[in-house]
Protein backbone atom coordinates (compact mmCIF):
# COMPACT_ATOMS: atom_id res chain seq x y z
CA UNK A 1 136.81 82.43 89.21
CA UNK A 2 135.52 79.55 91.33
CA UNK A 3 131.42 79.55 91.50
CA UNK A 4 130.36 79.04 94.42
CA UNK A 5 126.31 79.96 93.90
CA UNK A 6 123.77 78.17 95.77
CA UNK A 7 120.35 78.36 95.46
CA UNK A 8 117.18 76.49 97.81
CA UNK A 9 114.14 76.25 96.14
CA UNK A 10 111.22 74.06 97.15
CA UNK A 11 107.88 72.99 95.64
CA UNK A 12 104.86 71.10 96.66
CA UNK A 13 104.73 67.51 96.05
CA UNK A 14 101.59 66.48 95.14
CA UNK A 15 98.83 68.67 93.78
CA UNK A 16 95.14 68.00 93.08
CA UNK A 17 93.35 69.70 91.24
CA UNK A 18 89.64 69.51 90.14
CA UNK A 19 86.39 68.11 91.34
CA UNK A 20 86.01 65.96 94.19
CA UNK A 21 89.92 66.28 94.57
CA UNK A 22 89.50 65.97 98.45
CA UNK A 23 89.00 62.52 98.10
CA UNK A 24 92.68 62.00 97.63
CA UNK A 25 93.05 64.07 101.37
CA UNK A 26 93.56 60.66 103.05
CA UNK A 27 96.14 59.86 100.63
CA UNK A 28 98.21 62.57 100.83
CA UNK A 29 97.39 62.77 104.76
CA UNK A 30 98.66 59.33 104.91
CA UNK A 31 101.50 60.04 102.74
CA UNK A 32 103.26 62.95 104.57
CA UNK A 33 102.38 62.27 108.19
CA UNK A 34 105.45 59.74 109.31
CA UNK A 35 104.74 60.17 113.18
CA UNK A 36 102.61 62.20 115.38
CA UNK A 37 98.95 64.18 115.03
CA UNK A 38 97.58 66.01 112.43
CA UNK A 39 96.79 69.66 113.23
CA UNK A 40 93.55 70.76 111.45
CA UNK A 41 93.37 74.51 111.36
CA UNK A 42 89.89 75.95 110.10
CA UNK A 43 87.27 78.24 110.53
CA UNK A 44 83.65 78.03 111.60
CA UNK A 45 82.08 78.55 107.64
CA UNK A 46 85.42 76.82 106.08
CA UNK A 47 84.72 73.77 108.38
CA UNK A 48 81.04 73.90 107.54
CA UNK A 49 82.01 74.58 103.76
CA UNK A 50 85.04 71.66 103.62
CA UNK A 51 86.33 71.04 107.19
CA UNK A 52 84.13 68.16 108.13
CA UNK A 53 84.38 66.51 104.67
CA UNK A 54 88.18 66.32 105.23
CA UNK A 55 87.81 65.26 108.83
CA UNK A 56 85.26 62.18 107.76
CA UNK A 57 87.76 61.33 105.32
CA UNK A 58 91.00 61.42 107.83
CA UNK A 59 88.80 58.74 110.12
CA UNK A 60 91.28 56.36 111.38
CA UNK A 61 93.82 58.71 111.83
CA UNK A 62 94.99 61.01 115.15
CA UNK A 63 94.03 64.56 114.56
CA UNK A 64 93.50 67.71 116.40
CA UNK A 65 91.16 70.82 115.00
CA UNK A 66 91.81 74.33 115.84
CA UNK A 67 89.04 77.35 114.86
CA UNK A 68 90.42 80.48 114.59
CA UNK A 69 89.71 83.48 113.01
CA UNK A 70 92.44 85.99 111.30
CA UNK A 71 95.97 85.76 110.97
CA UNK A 72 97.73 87.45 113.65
CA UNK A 73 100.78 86.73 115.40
CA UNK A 74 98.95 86.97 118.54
CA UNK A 75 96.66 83.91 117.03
CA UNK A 76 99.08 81.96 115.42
CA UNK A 77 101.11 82.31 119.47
CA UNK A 78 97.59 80.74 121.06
CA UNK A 79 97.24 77.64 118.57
CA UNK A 80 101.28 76.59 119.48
CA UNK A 81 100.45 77.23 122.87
CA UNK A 82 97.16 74.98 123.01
CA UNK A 83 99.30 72.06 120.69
CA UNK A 84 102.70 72.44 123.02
CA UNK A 85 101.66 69.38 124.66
CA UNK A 86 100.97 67.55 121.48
CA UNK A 87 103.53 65.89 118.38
CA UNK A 88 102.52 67.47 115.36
CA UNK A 89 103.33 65.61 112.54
CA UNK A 90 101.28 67.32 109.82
CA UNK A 91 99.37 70.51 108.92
CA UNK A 92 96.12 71.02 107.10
CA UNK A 93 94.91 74.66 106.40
CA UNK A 94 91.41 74.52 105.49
CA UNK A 95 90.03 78.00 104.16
CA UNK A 96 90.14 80.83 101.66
CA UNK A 97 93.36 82.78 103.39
CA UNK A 98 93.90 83.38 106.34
CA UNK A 99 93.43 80.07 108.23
CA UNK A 100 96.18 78.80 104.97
CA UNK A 101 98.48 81.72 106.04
CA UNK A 102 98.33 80.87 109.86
CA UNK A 103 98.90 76.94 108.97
CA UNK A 104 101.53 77.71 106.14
CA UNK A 105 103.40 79.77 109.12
CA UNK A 106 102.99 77.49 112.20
CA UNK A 107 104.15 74.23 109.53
CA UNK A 108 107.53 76.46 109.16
CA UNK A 109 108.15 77.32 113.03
CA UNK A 110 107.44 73.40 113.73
CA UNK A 111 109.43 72.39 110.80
CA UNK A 112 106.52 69.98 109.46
CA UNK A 113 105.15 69.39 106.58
CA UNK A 114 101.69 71.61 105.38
CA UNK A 115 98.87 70.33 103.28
CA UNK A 116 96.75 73.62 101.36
CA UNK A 117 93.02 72.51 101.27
CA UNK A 118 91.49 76.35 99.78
CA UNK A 119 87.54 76.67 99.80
CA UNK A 120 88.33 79.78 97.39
CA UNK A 121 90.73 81.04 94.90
CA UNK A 122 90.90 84.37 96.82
CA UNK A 123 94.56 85.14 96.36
CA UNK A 124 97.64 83.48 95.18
CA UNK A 125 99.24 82.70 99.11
CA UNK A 126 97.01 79.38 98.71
CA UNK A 127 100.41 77.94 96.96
CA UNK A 128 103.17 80.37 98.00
CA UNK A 129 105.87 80.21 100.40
CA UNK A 130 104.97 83.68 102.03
CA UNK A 131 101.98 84.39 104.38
CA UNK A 132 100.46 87.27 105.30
CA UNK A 133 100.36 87.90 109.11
CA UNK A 134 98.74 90.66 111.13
CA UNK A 135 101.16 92.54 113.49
CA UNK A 136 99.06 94.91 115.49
CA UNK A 137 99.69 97.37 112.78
CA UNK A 138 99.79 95.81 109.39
CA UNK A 139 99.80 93.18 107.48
CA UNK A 140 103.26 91.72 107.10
CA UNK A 141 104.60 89.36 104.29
CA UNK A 142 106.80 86.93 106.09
CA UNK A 143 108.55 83.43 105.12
CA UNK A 144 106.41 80.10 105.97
CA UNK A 145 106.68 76.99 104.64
CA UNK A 146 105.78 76.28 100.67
CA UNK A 147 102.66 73.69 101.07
CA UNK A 148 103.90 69.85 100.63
CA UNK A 149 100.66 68.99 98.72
CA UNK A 150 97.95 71.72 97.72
CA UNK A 151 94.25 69.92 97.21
CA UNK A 152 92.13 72.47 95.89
CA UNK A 153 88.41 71.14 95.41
CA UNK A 154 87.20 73.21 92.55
CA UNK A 155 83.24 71.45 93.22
CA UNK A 156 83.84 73.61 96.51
CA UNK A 157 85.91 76.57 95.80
CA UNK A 158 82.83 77.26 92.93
CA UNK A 159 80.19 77.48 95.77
CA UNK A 160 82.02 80.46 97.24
CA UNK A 161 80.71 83.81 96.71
CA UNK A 162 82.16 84.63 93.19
CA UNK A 163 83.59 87.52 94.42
CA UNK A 164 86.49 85.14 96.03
CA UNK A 165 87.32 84.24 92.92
CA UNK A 166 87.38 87.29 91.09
CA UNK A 167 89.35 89.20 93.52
CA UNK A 168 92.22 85.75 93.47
CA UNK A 169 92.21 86.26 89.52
CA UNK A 170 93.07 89.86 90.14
CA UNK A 171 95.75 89.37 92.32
CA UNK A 172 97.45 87.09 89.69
CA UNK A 173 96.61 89.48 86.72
CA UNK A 174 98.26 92.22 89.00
CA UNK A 175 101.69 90.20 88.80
CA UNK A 176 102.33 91.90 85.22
CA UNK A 177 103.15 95.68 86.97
CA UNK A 178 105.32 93.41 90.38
CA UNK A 179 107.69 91.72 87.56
CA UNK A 180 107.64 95.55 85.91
CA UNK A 181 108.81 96.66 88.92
CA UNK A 182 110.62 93.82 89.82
CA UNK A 183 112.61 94.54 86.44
CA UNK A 184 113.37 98.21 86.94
CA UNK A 185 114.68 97.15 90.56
CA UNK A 186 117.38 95.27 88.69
CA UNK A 187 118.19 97.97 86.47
CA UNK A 188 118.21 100.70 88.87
CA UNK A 189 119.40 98.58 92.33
CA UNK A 190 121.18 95.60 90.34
CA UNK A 191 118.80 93.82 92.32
CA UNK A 192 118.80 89.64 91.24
CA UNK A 193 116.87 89.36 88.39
CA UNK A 194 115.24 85.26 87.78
CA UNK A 195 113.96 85.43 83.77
CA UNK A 196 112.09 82.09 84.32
CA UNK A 197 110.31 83.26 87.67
CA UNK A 198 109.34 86.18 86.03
CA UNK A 199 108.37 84.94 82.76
CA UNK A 200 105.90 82.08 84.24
CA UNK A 201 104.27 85.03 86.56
CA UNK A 202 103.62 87.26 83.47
CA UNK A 203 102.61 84.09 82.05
CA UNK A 204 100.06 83.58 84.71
CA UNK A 205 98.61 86.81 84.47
CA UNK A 206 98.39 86.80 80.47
CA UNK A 207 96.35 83.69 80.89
CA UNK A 208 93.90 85.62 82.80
CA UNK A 209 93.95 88.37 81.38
CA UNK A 210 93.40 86.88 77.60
CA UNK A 211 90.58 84.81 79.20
CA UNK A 212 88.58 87.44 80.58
CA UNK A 213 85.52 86.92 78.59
CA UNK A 214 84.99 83.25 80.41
CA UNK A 215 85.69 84.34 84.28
CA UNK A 216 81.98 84.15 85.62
CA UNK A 217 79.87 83.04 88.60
CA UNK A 218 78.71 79.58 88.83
CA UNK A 219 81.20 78.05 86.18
CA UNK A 220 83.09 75.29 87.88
CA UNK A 221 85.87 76.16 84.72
CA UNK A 222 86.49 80.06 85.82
CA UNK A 223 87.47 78.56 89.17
CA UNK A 224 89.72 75.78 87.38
CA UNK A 225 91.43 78.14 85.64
CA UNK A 226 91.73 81.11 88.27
CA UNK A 227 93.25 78.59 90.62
CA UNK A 228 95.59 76.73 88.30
CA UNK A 229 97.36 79.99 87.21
CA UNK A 230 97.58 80.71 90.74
CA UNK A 231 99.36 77.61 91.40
CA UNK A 232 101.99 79.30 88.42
CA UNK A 233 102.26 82.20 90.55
CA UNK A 234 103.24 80.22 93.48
CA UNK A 235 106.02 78.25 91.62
CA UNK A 236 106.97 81.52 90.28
CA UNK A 237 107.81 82.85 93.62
CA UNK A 238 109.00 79.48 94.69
CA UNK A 239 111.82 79.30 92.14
CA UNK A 240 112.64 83.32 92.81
CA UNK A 241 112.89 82.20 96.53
CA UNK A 242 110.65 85.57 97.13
CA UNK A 243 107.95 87.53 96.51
CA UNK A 244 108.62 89.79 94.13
CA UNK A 245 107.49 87.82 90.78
CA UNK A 246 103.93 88.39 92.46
CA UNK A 247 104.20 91.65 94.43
CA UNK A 248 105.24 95.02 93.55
CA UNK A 249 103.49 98.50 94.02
CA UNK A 250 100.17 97.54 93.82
CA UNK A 251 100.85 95.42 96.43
CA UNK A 252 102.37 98.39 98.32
CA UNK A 253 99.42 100.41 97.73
CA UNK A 254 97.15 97.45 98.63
CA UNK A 255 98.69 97.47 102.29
CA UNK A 256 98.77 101.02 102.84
CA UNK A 257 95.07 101.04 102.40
CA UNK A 258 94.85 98.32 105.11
CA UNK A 259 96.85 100.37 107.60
CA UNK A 260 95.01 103.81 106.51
CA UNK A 261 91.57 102.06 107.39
CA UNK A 262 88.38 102.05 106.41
CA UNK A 263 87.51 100.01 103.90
CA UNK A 264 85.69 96.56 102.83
CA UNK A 265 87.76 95.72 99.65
CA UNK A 266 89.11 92.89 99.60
CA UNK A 267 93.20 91.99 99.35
CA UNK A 268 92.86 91.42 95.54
CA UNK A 269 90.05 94.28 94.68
CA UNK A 270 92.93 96.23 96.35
CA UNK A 271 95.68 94.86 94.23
CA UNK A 272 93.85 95.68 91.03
CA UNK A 273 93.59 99.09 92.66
CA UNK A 274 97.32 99.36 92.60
CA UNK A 275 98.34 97.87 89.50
CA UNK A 276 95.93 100.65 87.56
CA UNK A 277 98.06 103.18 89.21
CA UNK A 278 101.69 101.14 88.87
CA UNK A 279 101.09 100.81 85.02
CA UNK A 280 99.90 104.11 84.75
CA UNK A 281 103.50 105.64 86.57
CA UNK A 282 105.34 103.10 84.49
CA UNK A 283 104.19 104.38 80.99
CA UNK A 284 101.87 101.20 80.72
CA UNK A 285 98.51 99.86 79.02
CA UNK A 286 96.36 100.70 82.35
CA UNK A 287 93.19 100.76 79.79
CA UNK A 288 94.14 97.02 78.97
CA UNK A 289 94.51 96.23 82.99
CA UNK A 290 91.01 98.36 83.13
CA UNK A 291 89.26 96.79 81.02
CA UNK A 292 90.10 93.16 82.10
CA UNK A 293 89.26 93.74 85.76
CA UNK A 294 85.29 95.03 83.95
CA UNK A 295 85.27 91.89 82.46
CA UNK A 296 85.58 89.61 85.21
CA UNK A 297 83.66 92.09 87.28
CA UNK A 298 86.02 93.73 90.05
CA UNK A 299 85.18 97.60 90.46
CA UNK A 300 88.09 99.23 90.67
CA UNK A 301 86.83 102.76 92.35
CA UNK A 302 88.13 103.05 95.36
CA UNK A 303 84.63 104.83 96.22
CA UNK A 304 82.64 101.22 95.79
CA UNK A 305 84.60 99.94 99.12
CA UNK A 306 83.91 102.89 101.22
CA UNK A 307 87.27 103.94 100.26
CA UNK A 308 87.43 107.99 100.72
CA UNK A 309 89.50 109.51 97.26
CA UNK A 310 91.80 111.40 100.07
CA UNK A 311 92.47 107.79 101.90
CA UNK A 312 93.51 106.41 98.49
CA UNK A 313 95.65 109.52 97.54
CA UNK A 314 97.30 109.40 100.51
CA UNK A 315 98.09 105.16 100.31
CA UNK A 316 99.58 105.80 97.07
CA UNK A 317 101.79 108.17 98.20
CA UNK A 318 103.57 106.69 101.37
CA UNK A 319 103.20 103.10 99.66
CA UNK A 320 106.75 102.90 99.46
CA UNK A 321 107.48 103.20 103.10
CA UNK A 322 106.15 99.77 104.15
CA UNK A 323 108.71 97.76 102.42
CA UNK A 324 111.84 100.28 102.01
CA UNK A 325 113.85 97.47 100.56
CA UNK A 326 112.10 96.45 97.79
CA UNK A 327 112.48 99.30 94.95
CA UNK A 328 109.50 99.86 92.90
CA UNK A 329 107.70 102.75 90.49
CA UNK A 330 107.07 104.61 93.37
CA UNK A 331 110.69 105.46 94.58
CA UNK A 332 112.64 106.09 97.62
CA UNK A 333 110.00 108.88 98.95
CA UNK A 334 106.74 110.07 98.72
CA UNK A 335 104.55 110.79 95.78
CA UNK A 336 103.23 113.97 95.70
CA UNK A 337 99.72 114.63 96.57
CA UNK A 338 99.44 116.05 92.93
CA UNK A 339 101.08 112.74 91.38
CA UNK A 340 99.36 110.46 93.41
CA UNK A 341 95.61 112.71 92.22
CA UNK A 342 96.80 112.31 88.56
CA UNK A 343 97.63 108.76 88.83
CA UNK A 344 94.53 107.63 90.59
CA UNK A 345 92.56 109.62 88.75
CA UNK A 346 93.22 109.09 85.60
CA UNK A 347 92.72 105.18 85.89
CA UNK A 348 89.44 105.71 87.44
CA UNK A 349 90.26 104.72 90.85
CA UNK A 350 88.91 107.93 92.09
């Protein structure tokens, strides 16, 4: 039989890593802008926090800055209509999420390259090729362009509110229950199956989660190693040419609370959330899981984030509905209100 398999995968170019790594912005600037302006899309704390240390540093060269505030399509449709008039050449996405999401996006509808500049480790879409967009009704995980160079600052990611970086270390840890699910999808569905995507996700999340003890606020080295594994998970998704090394269930669950409502957890307090309740459905070590979120100090009760038990109950059990496609633990239909109890429950999430 003739093969005839062909695969795309594509990874970032350059990435620094450590402190004072934005002085190499220029550089890399410089290096991936052949024609054109540079688009510089930030927020009003991220530009306080890194934005005008990158701009000072880009003197010389044409650039154009956009503020904005959360991804939405409706936002990401206003900054192409305020640059339609201008040559972009380049991309920076300054920030802890969002304003990366909305840069990683625009980079892929313009077809130019994206530079990553985080100001936290909040969550592993600072090196991934998916961003999460707001529709009007949810948050949706769509293709965008894997970042050309990722500079991540760890001098400024540390004076975030540790918080950032604990909920970005539990989104990575979380990756052990997606490639559990990702696994039983390709037993159940024959769904494609990449061994080395999924075994440098688990290893990502092993690092973390054997490393507990030294995650803390105001150590420069927690936010070192947070973000490096989260650079793994990126490549692991990059070489899978999807999510799924990185996002299973607890992802699932972690959206249906953001559609349900109310609510001040953030994206990867909400993933650890899930994953107690994935491993617990798939037979697993929640305790383990548990315990390592304590350490590094993420509350998993849903109660701590103004979560109501009946909200969470109820996001556990139509989970599956917001991404029908991609088998999990949780089925083809919804958990019973009993199952969903027990599960939640039981790992303390209510």
């Amino acid at each position: 039989m003739e093969f005839n398999k062909t695969k795309a995968m594509h990874f970032p170019n350059d990435v620094y890593i450590g402190h004072n790594a934005i002085d190499s912005i220029r550089q890399v600037a410089e290096k991936n802008l052949k024609s054109g302006t540079i688009l510089i899309i930030s927020g009003q704390k991220t530009y306080g926090i890194a934005g005008k240390a990158v701009v000072d540093r880009l003197h010389g060269l044409q650039y154009h800055i956009i503020m904005t505030g959360t991804a939405t399509m409706e936002a990401i449709q206003m900054v192409k209509e305020e640059i339609s008039h201008k040559k972009i050449g380049l991309i920076i996405g300054i920030g802890g999420g969002s304003k990366i999401d909305m840069g990683k996006k625009i980079a892929f509808d313009l077809n130019v390259p994206f530079i990553s500049f985080p100001t936290a480790p909040s969550h592993d879409g600072i090196a991934s090729p998916r961003a999460s967009i707001y529709d009007g009704k949810s948050f949706l995980s769509i293709e965008a362009a894997m970042p050309t160079a990722i500079i991540a600052d760890t001098g400024i990611m540390a004076k975030a509110p540790y918080r950032f970086a604990a909920a970005g270390a539990s989104d990575v840890i979380a990756n052990i229950t997606a490639v559990m699910d990702w696994k039983l999808a390709n037993r159940i569905k024959g769904e494609g199956f990449s061994t080395t995507a999924a075994v440098i996700s688990e290893y990502s999340s092993r690092e973390l989660i054997e490393n507990a003890n030294i995650i803390q606020p105001g150590l420069e080295a927690s936010i070192w190693m947070i973000t490096k594994q989260i650079l793994a998970s990126g490549t692991a998704m990059a070489i899978a040419g999807t999510s799924r090394p990185a996002s299973g269930s607890e992802h699932l669950f972690a959206h249906a609370l953001e559609i349900l409502g109310p609510g001040n957890a953030m994206h990867g307090e909400q993933v650890a959330m899930g994953s107690l309740a994935a491993m617990y459905l798939h037979g697993g070590d929640w305790k383990m899981l548990y315990d390592t979120y304590k350490k590094i100090g993420v509350s998993t009760k849903a109660n701590d984030y103004g979560i109501p038990d009946e909200i969470a109950i109820k996001a556990l059990s139509i989970a599956h509905r917001l991404r029908p496609q991609r088998y999990t633990i949780l089925g083809e239909t919804d958990l019973s209100e009993e199952v969903s109890r027990k599960a939640l429950k039981l790992t303390g999430v209510i």
